[in-house]
Protein backbone atom coordinates (compact mmCIF):
# COMPACT_ATOMS: atom_id res chain seq x y z
CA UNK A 1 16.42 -25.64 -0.44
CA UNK A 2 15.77 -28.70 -3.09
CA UNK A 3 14.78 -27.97 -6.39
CA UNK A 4 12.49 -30.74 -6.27
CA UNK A 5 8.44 -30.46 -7.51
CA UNK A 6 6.82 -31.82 -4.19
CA UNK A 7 9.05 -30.18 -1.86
CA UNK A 8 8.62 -26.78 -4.08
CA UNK A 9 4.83 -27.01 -3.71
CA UNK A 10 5.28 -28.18 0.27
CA UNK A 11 7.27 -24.51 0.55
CA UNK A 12 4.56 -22.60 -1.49
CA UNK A 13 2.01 -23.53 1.26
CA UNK A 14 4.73 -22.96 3.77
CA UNK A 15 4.77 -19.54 2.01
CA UNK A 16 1.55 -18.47 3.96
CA UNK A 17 1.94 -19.06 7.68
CA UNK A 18 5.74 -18.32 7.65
CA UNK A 19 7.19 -16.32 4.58
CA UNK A 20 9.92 -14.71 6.34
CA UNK A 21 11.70 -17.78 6.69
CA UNK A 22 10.14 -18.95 3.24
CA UNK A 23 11.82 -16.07 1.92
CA UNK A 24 14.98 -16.72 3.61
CA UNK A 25 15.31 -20.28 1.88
CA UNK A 26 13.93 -18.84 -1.22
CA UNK A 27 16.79 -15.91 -1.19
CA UNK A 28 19.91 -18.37 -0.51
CA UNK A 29 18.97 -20.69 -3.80
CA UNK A 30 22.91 -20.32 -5.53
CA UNK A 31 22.06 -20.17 -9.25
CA UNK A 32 23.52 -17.75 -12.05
CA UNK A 33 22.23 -14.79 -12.75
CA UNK A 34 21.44 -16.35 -16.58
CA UNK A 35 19.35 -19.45 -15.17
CA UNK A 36 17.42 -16.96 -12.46
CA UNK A 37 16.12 -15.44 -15.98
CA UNK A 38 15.81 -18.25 -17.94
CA UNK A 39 13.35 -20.13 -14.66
CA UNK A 40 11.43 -16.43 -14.81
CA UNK A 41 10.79 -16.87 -18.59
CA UNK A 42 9.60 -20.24 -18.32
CA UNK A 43 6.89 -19.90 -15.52
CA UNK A 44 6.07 -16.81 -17.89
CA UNK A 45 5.63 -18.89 -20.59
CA UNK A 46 3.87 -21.79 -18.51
CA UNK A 47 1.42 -18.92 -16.69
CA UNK A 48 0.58 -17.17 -20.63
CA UNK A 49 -0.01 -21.31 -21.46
CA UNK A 50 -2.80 -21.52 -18.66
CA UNK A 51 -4.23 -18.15 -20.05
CA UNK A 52 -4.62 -19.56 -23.51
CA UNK A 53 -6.70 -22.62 -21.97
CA UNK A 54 -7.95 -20.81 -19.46
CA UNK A 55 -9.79 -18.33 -23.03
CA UNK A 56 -10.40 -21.73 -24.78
CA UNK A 57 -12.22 -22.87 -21.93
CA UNK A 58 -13.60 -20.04 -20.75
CA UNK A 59 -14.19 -17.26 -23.56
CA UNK A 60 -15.00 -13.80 -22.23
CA UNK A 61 -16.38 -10.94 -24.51
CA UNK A 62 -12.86 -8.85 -25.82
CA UNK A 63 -14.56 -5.41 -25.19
CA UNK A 64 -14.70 -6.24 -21.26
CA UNK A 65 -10.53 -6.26 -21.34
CA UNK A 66 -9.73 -3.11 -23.54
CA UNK A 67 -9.69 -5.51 -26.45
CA UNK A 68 -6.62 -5.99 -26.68
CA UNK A 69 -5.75 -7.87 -22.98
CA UNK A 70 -8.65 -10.01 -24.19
CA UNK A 71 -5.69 -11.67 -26.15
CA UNK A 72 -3.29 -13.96 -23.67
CA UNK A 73 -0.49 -13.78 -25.49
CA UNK A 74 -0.85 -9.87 -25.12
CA UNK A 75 -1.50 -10.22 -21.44
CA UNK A 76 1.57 -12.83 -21.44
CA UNK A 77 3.70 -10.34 -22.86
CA UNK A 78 2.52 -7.33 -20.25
CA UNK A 79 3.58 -9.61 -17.30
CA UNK A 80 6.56 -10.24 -18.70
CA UNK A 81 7.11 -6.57 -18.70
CA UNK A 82 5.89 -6.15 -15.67
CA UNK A 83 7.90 -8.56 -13.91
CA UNK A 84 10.84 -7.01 -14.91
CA UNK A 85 10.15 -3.98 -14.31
CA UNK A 86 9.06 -5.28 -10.47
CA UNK A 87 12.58 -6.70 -10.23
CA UNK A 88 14.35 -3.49 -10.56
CA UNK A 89 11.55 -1.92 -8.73
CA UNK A 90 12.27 -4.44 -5.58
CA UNK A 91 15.66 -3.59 -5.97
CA UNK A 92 16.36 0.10 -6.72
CA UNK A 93 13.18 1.41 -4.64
CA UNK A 94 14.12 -1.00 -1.37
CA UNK A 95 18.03 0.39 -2.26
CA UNK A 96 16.63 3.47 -2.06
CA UNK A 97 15.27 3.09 1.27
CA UNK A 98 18.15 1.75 3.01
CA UNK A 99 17.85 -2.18 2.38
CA UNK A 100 20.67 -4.24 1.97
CA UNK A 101 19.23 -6.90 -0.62
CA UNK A 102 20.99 -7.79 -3.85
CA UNK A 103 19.53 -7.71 -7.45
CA UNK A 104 19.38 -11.23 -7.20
CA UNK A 105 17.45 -12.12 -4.05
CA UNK A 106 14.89 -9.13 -6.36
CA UNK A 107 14.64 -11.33 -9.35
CA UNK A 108 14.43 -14.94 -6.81
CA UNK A 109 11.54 -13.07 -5.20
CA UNK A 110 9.78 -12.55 -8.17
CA UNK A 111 10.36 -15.55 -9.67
CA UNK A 112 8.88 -17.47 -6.08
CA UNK A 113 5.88 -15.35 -6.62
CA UNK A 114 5.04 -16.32 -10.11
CA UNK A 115 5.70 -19.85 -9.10
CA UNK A 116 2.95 -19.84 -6.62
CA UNK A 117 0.67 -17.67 -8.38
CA UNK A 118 0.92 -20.29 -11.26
CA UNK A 119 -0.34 -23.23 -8.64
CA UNK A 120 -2.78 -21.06 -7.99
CA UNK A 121 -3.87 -20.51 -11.73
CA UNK A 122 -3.84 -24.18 -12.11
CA UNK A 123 -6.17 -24.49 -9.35
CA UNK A 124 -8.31 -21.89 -10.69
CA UNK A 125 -8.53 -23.21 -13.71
CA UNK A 126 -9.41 -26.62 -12.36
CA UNK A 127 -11.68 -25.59 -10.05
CA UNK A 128 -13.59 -22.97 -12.76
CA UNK A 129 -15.20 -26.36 -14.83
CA UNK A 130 -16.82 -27.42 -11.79
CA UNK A 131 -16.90 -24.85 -9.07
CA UNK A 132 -16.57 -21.59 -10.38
CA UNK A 133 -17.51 -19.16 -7.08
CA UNK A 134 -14.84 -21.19 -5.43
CA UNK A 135 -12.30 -20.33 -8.21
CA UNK A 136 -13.41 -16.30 -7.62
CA UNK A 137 -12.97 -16.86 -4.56
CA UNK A 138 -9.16 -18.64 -4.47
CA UNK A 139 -8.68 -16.04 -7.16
CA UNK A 140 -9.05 -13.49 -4.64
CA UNK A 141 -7.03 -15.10 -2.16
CA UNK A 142 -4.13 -14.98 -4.98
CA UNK A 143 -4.47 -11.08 -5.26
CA UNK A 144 -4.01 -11.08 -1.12
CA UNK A 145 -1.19 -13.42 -1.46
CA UNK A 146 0.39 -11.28 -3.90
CA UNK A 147 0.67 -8.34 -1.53
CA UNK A 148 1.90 -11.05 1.65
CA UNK A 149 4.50 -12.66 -0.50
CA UNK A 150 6.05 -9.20 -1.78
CA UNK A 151 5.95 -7.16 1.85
CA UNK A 152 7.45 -10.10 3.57
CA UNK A 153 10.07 -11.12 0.56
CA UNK A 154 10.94 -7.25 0.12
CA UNK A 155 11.53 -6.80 4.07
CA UNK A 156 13.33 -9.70 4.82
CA UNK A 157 15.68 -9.16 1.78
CA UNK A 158 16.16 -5.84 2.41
CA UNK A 159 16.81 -5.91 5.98
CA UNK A 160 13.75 -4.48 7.16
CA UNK A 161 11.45 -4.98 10.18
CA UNK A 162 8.34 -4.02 9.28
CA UNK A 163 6.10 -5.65 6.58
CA UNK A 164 3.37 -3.46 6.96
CA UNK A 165 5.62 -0.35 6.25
CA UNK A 166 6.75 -2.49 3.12
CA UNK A 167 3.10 -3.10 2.11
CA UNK A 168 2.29 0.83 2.47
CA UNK A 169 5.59 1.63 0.44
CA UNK A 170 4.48 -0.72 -2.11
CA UNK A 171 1.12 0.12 -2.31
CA UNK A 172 2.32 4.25 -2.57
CA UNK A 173 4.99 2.97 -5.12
CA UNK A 174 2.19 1.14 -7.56
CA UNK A 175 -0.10 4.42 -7.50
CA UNK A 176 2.92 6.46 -8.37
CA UNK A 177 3.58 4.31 -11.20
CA UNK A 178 0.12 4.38 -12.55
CA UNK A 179 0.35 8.23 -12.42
CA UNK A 180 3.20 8.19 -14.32
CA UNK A 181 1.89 5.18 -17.01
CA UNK A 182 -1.28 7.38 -17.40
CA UNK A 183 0.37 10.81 -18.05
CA UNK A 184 2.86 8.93 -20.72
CA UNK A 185 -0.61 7.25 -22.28
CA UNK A 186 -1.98 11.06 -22.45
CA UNK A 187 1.25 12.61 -24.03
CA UNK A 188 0.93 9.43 -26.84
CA UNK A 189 -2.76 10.80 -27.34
CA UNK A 190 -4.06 6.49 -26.11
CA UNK A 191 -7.44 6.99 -24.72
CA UNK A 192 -8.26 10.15 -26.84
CA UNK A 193 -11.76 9.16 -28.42
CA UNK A 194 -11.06 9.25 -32.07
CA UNK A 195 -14.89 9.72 -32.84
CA UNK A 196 -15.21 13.94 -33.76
CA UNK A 197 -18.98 13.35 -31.92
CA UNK A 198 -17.98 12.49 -29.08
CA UNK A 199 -16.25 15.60 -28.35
């Protein structure tokens, strides 16, 4: 695999038709551990960047986001949370279950997925000054391609044969999650209406 820009981009639409062997190439990249983290951090940095013009550009009302993901650098600093978190998650979880994959074919596989969701950004963002149903539309596509990247990624490095079982286990593994995130927002009293009326 070359670490080169057009043959990166070539690979990210190679990522669609055949991802198991996308993943494959993607999962033998020999790097350290310490650059694996330091690439993540920068296409963090480079996707919370796009979010910043993305608000300049494009300024949405705060109260439709909670307020406070309104704020990019906020919303930068959630998906770098998340994406940790999803690296263990690939790991441990597909562990778990039998797979054979190593922490670092977890953290490559996230880091290949941020790098073609940010293409994808940037072609949102391009196409939202002039075309802006298209943009909804490729954004959509990007939320599909989110689930196809991690099923195959997770199966291949894992050892399993099944993507679909993959997508069901991650789709299971995400409501768990949010079960769990809610009942820890409840115990911390977020969400409790602080107005005495409206009880």
């Amino acid at each position: 695999m070359k670490l080169e820009w057009g043959y990166l981009v070539g690979m990210a639409l190679q990522t669609v038709p055949e991802p198991r062997k996308v993943a494959r190439d993607v999962q033998n990249v020999d790097l350290s551990r310490g650059v694996l983290w330091q690439i993540l951090l920068f296409l963090l940095v480079a996707t919370t960047m796009l979010g910043v013009a993305a608000s300049l550009l494009f300024p949405t009302d705060p109260e439709a986001f909670g307020g406070l993901l309104a704020n990019p650098l906020i919303t930068g600093i959630a998906q770098g949370a998340i994406s940790v978190l999803t690296v263990f998650g690939i790991y441990w979880v597909g562990r778990m279950a039998g797979g054979t994959g190593s922490f670092d074919q977890a953290l490559l596989t996230v880091i290949w997925l941020h790098f073609v969701l940010l293409l994808i950004e940037m072609a949102i963002l391009a196409l939202g000054l002039f075309a802006p149903a298209m943009a909804m539309l490729l954004w959509v596509m990007g939320l599909v391609l989110t689930f196809w990247i991690l099923s195959h990624f997770i199966a291949e490095m894992h050892g399993f044969n099944n993507a679909g079982m993959v997508f069901v286990s991650i789709i299971l593994t995400l409501f768990a999650a949010m079960v769990v995130f809610s009942i820890v927002l409840a115990i911390i009293g977020v969400g409790i209406p602080s107005d005495p009326g409206e009880f």
